[in-house]
Protein backbone atom coordinates (compact mmCIF):
# COMPACT_ATOMS: atom_id res chain seq x y z
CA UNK A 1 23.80 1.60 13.19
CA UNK A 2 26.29 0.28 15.56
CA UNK A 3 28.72 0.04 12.53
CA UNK A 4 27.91 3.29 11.30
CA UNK A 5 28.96 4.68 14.78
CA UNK A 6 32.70 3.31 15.01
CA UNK A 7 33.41 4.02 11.05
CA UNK A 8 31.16 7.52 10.36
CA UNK A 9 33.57 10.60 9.55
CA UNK A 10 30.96 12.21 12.29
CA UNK A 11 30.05 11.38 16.31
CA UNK A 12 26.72 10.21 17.02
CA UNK A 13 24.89 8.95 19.76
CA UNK A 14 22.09 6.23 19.72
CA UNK A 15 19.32 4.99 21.72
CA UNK A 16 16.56 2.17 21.11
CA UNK A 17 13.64 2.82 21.05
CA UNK A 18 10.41 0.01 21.49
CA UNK A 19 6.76 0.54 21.53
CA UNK A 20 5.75 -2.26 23.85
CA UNK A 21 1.31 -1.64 22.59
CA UNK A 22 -0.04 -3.97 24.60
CA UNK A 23 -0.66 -6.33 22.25
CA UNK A 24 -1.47 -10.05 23.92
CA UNK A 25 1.39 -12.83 24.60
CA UNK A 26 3.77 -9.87 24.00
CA UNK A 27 7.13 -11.19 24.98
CA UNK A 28 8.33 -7.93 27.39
CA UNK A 29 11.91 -9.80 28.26
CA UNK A 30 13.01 -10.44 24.89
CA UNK A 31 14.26 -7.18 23.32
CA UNK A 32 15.54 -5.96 26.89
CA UNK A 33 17.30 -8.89 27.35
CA UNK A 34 19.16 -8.64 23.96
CA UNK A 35 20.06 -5.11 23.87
CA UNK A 36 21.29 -5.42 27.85
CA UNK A 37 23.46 -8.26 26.30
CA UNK A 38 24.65 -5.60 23.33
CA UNK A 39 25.11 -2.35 26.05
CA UNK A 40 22.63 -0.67 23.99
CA UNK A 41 21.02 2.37 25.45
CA UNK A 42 17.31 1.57 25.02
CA UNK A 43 13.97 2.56 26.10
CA UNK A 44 10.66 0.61 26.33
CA UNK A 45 7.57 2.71 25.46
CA UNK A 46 4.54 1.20 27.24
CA UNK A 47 1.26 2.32 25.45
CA UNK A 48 -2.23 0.95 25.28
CA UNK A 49 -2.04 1.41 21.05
CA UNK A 50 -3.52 -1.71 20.85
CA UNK A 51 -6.96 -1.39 23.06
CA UNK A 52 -7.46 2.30 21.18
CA UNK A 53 -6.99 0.51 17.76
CA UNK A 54 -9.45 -2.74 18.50
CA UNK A 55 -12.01 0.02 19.73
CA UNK A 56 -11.65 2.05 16.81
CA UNK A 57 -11.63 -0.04 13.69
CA UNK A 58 -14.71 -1.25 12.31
CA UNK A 59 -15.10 -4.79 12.11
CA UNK A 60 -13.68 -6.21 8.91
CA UNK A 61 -11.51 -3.37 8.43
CA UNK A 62 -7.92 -3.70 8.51
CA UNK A 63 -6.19 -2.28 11.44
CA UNK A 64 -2.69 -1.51 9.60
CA UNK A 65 -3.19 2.38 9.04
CA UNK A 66 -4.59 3.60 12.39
CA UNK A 67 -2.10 1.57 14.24
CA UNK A 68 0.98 2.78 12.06
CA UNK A 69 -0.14 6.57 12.69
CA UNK A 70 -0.15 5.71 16.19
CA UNK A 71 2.99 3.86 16.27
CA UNK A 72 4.76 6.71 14.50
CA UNK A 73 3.50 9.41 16.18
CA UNK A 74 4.82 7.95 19.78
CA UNK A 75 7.75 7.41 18.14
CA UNK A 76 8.18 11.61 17.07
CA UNK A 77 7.25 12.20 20.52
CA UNK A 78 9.77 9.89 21.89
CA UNK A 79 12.52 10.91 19.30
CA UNK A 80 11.47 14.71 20.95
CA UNK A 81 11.28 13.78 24.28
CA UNK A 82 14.64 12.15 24.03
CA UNK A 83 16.13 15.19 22.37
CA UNK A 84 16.89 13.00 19.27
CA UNK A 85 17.03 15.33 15.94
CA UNK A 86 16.97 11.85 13.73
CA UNK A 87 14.95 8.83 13.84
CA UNK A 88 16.38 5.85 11.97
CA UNK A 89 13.29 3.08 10.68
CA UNK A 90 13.88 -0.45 9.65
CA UNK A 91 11.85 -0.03 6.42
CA UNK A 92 13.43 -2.44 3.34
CA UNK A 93 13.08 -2.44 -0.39
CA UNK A 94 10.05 -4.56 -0.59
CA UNK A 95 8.40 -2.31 1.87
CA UNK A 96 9.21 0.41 -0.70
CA UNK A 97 7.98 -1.45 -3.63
CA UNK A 98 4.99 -2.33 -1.80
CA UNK A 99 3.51 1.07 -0.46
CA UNK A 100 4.17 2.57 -4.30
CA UNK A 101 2.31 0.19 -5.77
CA UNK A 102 -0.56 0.39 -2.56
CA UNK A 103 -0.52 4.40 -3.64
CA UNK A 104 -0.60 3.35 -6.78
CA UNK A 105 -3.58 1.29 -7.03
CA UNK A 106 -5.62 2.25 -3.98
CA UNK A 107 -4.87 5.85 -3.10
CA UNK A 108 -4.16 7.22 -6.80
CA UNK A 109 -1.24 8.86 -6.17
CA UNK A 110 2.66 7.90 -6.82
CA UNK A 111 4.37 7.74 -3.73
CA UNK A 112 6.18 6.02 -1.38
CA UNK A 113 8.64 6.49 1.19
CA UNK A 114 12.50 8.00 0.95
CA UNK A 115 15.00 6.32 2.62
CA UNK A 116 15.52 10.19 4.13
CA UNK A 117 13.38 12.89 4.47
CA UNK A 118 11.86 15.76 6.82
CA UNK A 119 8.90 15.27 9.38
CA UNK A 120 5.69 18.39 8.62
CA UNK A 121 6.80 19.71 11.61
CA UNK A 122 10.79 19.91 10.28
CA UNK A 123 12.14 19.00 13.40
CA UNK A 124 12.90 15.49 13.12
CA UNK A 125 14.40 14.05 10.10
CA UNK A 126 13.83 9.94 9.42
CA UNK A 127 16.19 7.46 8.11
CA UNK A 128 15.85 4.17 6.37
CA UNK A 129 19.15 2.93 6.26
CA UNK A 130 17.80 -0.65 4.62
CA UNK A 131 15.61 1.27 2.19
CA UNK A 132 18.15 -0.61 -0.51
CA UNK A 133 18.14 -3.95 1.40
CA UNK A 134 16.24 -6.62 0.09
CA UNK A 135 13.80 -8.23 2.18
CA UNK A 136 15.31 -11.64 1.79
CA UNK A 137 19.24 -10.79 2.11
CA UNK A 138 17.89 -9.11 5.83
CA UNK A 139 16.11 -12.35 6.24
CA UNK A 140 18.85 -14.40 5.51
CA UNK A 141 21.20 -12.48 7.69
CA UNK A 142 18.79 -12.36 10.91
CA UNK A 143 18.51 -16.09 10.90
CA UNK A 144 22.71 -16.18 10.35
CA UNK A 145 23.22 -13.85 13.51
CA UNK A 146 20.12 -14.99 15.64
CA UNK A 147 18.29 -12.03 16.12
CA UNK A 148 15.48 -12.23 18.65
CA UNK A 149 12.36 -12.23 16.43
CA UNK A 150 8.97 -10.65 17.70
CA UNK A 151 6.17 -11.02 15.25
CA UNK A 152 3.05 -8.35 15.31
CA UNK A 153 0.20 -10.38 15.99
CA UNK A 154 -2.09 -7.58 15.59
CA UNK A 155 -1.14 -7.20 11.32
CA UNK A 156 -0.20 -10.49 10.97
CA UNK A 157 -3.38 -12.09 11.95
CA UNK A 158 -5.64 -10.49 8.73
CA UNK A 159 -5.60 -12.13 5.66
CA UNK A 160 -7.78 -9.22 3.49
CA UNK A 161 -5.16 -7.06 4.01
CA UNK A 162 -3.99 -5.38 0.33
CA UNK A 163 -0.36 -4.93 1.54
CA UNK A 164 -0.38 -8.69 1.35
CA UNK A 165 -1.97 -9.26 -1.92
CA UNK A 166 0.51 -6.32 -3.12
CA UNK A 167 3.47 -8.92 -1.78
CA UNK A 168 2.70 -11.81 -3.23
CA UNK A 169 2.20 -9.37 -6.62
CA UNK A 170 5.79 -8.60 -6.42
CA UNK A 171 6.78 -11.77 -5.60
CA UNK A 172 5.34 -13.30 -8.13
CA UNK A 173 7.07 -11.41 -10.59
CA UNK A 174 10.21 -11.21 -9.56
CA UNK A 175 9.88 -15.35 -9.41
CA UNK A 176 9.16 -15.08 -13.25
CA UNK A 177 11.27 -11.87 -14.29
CA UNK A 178 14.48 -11.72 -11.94
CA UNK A 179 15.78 -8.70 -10.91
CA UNK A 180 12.20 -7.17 -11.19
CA UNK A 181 12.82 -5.61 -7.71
CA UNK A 182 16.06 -3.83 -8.68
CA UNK A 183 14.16 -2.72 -11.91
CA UNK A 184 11.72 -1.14 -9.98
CA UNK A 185 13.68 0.17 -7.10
CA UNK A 186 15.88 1.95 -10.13
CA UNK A 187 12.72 3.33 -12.17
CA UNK A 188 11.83 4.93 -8.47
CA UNK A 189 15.29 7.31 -9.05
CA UNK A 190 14.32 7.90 -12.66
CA UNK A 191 11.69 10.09 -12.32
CA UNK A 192 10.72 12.49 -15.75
CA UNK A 193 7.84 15.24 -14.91
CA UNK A 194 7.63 15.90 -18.31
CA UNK A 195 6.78 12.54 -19.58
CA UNK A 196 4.15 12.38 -16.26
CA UNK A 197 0.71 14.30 -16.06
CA UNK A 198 1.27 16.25 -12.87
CA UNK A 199 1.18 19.96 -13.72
CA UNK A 200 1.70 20.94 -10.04
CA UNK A 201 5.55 19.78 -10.84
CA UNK A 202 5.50 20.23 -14.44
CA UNK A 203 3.84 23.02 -16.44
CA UNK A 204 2.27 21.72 -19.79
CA UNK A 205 1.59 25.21 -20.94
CA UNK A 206 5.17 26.61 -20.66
CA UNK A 207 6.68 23.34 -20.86
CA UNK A 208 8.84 24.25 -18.11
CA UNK A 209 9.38 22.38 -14.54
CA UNK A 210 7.46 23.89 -11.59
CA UNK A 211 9.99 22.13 -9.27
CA UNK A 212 14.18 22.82 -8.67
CA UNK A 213 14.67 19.92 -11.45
CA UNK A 214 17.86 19.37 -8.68
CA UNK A 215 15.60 17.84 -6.37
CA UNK A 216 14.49 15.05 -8.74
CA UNK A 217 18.21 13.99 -9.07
């Protein structure tokens, strides 16, 4: 984003923004520290997320959803608060791939989500500017530039979770058919209604689009 700002044809300003949830042996100096060193204009959300979630998912359960609706909704309020009109996400590709297929199998429904699009409330529009990154080319770089890692302890500590099966799906295929992830990633910009069953975007009595066929472009 830094980048963006010096070569963008338009001014912008950006802040930081970190949702410090409480979460045990969370390391508080490490992502002040770094963005003091970078003169990045920050701010450190301190929120309990973490008690409310422990309380409020049954044991066994996985703790992902509540704590990502959570997350993201201090995060609107924040981007409000702050008098932001765009909040900018560090979602990748494989994230991408991952919820599609997690819609696909679990929640029966295609979807996933856009590197842009508009918040319900349609005051706040949210960026992925990795959505085309691959997970291991960010890897790769982080390592090459150092920087400071902090791991969720929270997620990463459950081993049912599907997101993780889902992963090691994916990975497992593109280890036997290359380029499966830019197959996919392509397929999700080649969308045909008409070759689909949905007839809330595509009317199979007409056979005519219910939806600005623009849109899909």
């Amino acid at each position: 984003m830094l980048h963006f700002q010096k070569v963008a044809p338009i001014a912008f300003e950006i802040i930081a923004v970190n949702l410090d949830q409480k979460q045990p042996g969370f390391p508080v100096d490490v992502l002040p520290n770094y963005l003091n060193n970078l003169g990045v204009t920050y701010k450190i959300i301190e929120k309990n997320t973490y008690k409310i979630v422990i309380e409020k998912t049954p044991e066994g359960k996985t703790t992902c959803s509540l704590c990502s609706r959570l997350r993201r909704g201090t995060l609107y309020e924040a981007a409000r608060d702050l008098k932001c009109n765009k909040l900018a996400l560090g979602h990748h590709r494989n994230d991408i791939l991952e919820t599609f297929f997690l819609n696909f199998f679990f929640a029966g429904k295609m979807e996933t989500m856009p590197p842009k699009f508009k918040n319900d409330a349609g005051d706040l529009i949210v960026l992925r500017p990795l959505a085309f990154c691959s997970e291991d080319d960010i890897e790769t770089y982080s390592n090459l530039v150092q920087f400071p890692i902090i791991p969720c302890n929270l997620c990463g500590s459950q081993e049912n979770l599907q997101r993780k099966k889902v992963k090691q799906m994916i990975s497992d295929w593109e280890t036997e058919f290359p380029d499966r992830n830019t197959i996919m990633m392509h397929a999700l910009q080649n969308v045909y209604p008409s070759h689909l069953l949905d007839h809330n975007i595509y009317n199979f009595n007409t056979l005519e689009s219910n939806v600005d066929e623009t849109q899909l472009s």
